[in-house]
Protein backbone atom coordinates (compact mmCIF):
# COMPACT_ATOMS: atom_id res chain seq x y z
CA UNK A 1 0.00 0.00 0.00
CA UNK A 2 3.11 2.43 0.80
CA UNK A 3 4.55 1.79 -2.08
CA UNK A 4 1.59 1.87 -4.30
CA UNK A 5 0.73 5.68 -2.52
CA UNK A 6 4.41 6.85 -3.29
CA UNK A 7 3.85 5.64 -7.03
CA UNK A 8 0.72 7.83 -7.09
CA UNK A 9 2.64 10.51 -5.43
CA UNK A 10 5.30 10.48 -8.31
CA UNK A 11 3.59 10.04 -11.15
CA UNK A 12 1.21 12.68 -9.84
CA UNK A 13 4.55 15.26 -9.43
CA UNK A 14 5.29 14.34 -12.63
CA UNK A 15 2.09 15.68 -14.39
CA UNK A 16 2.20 19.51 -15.59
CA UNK A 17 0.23 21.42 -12.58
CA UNK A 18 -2.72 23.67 -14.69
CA UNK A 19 -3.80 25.36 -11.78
CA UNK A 20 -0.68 27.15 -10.61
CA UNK A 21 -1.14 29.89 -13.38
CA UNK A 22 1.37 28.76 -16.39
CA UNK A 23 -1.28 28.48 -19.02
CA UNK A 24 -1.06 25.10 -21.41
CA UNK A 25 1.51 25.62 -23.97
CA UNK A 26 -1.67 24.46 -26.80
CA UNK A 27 -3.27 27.33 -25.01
CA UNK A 28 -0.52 30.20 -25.36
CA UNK A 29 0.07 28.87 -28.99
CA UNK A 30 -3.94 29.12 -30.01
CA UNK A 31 -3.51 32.55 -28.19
CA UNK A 32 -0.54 34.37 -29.96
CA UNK A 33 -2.60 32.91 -33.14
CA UNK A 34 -5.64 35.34 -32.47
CA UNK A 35 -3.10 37.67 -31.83
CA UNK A 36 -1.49 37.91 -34.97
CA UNK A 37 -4.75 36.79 -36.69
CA UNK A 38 -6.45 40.32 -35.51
CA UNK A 39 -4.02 42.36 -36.89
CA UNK A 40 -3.35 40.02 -40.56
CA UNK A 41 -7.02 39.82 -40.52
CA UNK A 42 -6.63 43.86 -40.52
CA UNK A 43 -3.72 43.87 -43.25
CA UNK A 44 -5.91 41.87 -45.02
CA UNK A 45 -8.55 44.21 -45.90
CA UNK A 46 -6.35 47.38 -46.34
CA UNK A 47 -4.16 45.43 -48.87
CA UNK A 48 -7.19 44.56 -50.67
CA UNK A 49 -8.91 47.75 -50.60
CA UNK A 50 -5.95 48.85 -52.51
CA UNK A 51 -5.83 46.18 -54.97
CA UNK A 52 -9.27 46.37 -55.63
CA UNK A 53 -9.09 50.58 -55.99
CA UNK A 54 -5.66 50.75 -58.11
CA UNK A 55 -7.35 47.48 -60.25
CA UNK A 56 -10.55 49.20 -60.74
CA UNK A 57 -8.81 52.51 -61.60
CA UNK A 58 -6.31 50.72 -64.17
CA UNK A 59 -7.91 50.64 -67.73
CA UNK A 60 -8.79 47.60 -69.81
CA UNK A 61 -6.44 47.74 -72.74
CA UNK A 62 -8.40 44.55 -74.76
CA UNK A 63 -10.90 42.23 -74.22
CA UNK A 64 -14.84 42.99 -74.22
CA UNK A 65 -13.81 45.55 -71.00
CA UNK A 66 -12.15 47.87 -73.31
CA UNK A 67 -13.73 50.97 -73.94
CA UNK A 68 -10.74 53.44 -75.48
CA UNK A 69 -7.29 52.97 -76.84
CA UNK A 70 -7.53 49.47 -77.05
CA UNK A 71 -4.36 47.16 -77.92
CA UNK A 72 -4.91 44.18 -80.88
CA UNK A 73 -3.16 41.49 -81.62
CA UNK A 74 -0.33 40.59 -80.57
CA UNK A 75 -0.80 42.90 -77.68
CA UNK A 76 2.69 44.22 -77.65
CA UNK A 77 2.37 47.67 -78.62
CA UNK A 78 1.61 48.60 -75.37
CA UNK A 79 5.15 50.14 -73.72
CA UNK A 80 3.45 53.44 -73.35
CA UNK A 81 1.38 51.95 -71.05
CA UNK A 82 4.33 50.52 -68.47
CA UNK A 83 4.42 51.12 -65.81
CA UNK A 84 1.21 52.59 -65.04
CA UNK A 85 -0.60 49.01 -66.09
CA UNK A 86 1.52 47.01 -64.07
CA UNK A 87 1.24 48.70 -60.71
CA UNK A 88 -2.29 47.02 -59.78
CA UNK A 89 -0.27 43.97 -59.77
CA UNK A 90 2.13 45.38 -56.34
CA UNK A 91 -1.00 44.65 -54.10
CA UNK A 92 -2.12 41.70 -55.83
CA UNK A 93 1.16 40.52 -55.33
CA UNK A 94 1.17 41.30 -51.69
CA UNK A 95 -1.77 40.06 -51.15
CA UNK A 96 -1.04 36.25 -51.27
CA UNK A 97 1.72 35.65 -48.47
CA UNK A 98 -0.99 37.67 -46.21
CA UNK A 99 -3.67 35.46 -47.20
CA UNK A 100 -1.76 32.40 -46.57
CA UNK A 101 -0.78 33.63 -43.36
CA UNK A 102 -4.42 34.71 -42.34
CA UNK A 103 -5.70 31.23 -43.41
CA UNK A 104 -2.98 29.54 -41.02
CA UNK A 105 -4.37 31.81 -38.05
CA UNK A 106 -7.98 30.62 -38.86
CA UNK A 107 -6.18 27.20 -38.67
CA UNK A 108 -5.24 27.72 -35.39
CA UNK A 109 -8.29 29.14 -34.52
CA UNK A 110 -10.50 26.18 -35.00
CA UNK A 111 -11.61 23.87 -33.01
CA UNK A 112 -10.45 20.44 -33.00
CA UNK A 113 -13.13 18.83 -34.97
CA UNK A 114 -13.33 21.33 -37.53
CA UNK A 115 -9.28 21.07 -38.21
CA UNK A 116 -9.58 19.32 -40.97
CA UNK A 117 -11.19 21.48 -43.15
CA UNK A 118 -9.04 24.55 -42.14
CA UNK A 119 -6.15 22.09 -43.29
CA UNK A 120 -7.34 21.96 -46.53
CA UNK A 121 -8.24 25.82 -46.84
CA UNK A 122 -4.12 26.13 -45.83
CA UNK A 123 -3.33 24.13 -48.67
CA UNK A 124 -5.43 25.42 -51.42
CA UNK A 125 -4.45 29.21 -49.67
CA UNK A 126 -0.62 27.72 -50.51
CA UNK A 127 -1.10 26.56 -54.30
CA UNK A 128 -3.08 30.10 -54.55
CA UNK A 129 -0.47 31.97 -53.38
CA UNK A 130 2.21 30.04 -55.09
CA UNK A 131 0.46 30.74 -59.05
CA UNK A 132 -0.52 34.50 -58.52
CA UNK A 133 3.12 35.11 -57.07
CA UNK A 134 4.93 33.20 -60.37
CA UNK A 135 1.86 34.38 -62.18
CA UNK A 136 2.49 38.29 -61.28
CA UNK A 137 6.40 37.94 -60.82
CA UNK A 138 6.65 36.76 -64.69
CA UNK A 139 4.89 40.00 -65.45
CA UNK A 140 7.43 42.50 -63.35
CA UNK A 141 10.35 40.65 -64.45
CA UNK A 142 10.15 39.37 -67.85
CA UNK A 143 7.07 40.73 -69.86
CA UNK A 144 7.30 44.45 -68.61
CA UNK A 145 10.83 44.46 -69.34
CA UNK A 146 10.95 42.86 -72.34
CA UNK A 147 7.89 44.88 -73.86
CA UNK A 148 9.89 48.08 -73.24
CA UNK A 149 13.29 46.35 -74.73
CA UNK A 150 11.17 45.70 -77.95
CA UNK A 151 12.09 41.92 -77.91
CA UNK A 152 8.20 40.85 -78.42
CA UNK A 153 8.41 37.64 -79.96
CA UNK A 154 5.95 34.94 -79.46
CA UNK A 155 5.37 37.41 -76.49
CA UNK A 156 1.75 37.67 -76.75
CA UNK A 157 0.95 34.48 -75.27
CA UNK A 158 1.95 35.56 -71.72
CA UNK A 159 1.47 38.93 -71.65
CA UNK A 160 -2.04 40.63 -69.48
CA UNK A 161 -2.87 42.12 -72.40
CA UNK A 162 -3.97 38.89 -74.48
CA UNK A 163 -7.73 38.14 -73.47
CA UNK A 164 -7.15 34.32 -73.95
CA UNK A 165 -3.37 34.30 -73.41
CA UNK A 166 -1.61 32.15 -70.14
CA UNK A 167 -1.66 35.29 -67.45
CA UNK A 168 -5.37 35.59 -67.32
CA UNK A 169 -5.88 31.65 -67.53
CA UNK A 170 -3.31 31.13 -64.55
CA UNK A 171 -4.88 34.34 -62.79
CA UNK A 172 -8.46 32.64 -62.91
CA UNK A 173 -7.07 29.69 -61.18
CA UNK A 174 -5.11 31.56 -58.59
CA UNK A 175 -8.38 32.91 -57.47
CA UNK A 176 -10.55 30.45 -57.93
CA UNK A 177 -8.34 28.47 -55.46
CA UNK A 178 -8.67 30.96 -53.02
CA UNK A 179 -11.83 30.55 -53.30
CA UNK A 180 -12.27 27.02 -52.59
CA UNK A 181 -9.98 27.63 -49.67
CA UNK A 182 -12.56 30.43 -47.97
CA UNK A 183 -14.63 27.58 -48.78
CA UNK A 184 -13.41 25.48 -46.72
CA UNK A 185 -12.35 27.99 -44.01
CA UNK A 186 -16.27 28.59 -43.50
CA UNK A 187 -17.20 25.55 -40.93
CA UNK A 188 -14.54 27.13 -38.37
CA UNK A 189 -16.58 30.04 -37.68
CA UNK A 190 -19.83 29.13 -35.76
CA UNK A 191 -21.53 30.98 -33.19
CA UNK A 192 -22.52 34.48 -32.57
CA UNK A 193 -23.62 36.67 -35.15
CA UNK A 194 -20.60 37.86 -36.44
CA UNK A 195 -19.33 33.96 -37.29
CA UNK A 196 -22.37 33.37 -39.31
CA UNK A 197 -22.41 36.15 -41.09
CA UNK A 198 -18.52 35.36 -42.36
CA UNK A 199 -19.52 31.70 -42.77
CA UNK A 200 -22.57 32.61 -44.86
CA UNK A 201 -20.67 35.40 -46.70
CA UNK A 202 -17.15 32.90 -47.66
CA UNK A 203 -19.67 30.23 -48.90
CA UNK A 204 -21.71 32.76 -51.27
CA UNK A 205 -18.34 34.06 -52.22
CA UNK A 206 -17.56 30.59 -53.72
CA UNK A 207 -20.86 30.34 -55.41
CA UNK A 208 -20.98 33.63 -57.14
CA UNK A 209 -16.82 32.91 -58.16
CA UNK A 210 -16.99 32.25 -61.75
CA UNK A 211 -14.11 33.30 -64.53
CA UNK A 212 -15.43 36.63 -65.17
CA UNK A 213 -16.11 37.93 -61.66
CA UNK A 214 -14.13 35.60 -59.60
CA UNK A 215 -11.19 38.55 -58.77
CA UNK A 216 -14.13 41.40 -58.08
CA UNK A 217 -15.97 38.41 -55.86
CA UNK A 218 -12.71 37.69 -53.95
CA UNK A 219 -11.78 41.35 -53.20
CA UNK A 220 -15.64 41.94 -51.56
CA UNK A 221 -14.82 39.11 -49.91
CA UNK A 222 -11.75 39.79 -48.24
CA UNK A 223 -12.72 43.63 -47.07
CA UNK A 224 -15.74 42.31 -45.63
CA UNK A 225 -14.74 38.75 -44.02
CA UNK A 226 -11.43 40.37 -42.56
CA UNK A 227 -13.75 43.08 -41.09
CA UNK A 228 -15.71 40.38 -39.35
CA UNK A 229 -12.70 38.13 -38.87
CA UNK A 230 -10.89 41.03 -36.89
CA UNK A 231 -14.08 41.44 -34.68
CA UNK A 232 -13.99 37.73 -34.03
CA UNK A 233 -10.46 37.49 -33.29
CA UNK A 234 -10.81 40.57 -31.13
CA UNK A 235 -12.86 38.76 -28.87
CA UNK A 236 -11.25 35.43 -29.21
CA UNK A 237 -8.22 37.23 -27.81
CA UNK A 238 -10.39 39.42 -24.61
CA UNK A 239 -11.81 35.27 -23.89
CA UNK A 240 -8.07 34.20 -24.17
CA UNK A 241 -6.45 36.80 -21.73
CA UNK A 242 -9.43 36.32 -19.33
CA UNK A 243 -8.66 32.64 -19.38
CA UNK A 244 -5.27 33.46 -18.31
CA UNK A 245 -5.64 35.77 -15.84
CA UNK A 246 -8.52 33.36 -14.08
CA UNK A 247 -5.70 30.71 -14.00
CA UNK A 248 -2.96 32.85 -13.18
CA UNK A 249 -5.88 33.62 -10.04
């Protein structure tokens, strides 16, 4: 009996003590992720209020958008128009490590059961962000410069200019993937008002993405989800430090 008591006593030392105020190390973790998910949910809808205003303001040059000084095949006569038609592109570009990062925080945010489709948000947030970037980084690097060099041959394929050319195919992937990834972000917010309405609003998002309107969709999306997302972190983080302080108590 002695010995079974000092067996309980030890194993018993050897368990963390929750009570004595160090909060649970899954708990600090989940809390420094609100944190940063408050303020990237704010970066998140300042970076896309600027894409969407500098995209709006930047002309359609071709296509069925264009309404003046429109560019025909091969779309290459268009230096005059660099670098003014290239700088929407900056927050576009910006845009995608933020996103990735936000969908990680809503990762942590979950709860347990809901995990798994907050996983696969990450993911599709990662192959999003991984096209745009290569997608947008071709155009700064290669096409802008070599449109202004003159050296335009068999050009017109890749440049943003060509209605039907491989930087507006790979752009309507980029962003339909981040659509399926709010998509699947949606379950983890349930609860008070302010969860349903981003639930509701990332899953109509998704249905109203199509080819056409999937970029104007997405930007909507973001300023008004990270709005909501900042309230809900916000109080996710007040619930947090109260936690805290009642165990620190």
């Amino acid at each position: 009996m002695a010995t079974q008591s000092f067996r309980k006593a030890t194993a018993t030392d050897r368990q963390p003590d929750e009570t004595m105020g160090e909060p649970t190390g899954n708990t600090a973790a989940r809390g420094s992720a609100i944190q940063l998910g408050f303020w990237v949910a704010i970066l998140t809808v300042f970076v896309a209020a600027v894409f969407a205003a500098v995209g709006i303001a930047t002309p359609a040059r071709s296509g069925p958008f264009c309404t003046s000084a429109c560019v025909a095949y091969p779309y290459v006569d268009v230096a005059r128009f660099i670098p003014g038609d290239y700088l929407w592109l900056v927050p576009g570009f910006l845009l995608a490590p933020i996103f990735v990062v936000l969908i990680a925080c809503i990762h942590a945010y979950a709860a347990e059961r809901k995990k798994i489709f907050s996983r696969i948000g990450l993911s599709f947030a990662v192959a999003y962000a991984v096209v745009i970037m290569v997608n947008y980084f071709v155009q700064f690097t290669v096409v802008a410069s070599s449109l202004q060099s003159g050296e335009t041959q068999d050009l017109s394929l890749f440049t943003q200019y060509n209605p039907h050319g491989l930087f507006i195919a790979l752009e309507a992937l980029a962003y339909l993937m981040m659509s399926v990834a709010l998509l699947f972000a949606a379950p983890v917010f349930a609860g008070g008002s302010a969860e349903r309405a981003i639930r509701g609003l990332l899953v109509l998002g998704f249905v109203l993405a199509v080819e056409v309107t999937v970029l104007l969709i997405n930007w909507i999306v973001l300023i008004v989800s990270g709005v909501l997302m900042s309230i809900v972190f916000r109080r996710a983080m007040r619930s947090t430090s109260r936690g805290v302080a009642r165990m620190e108590v």
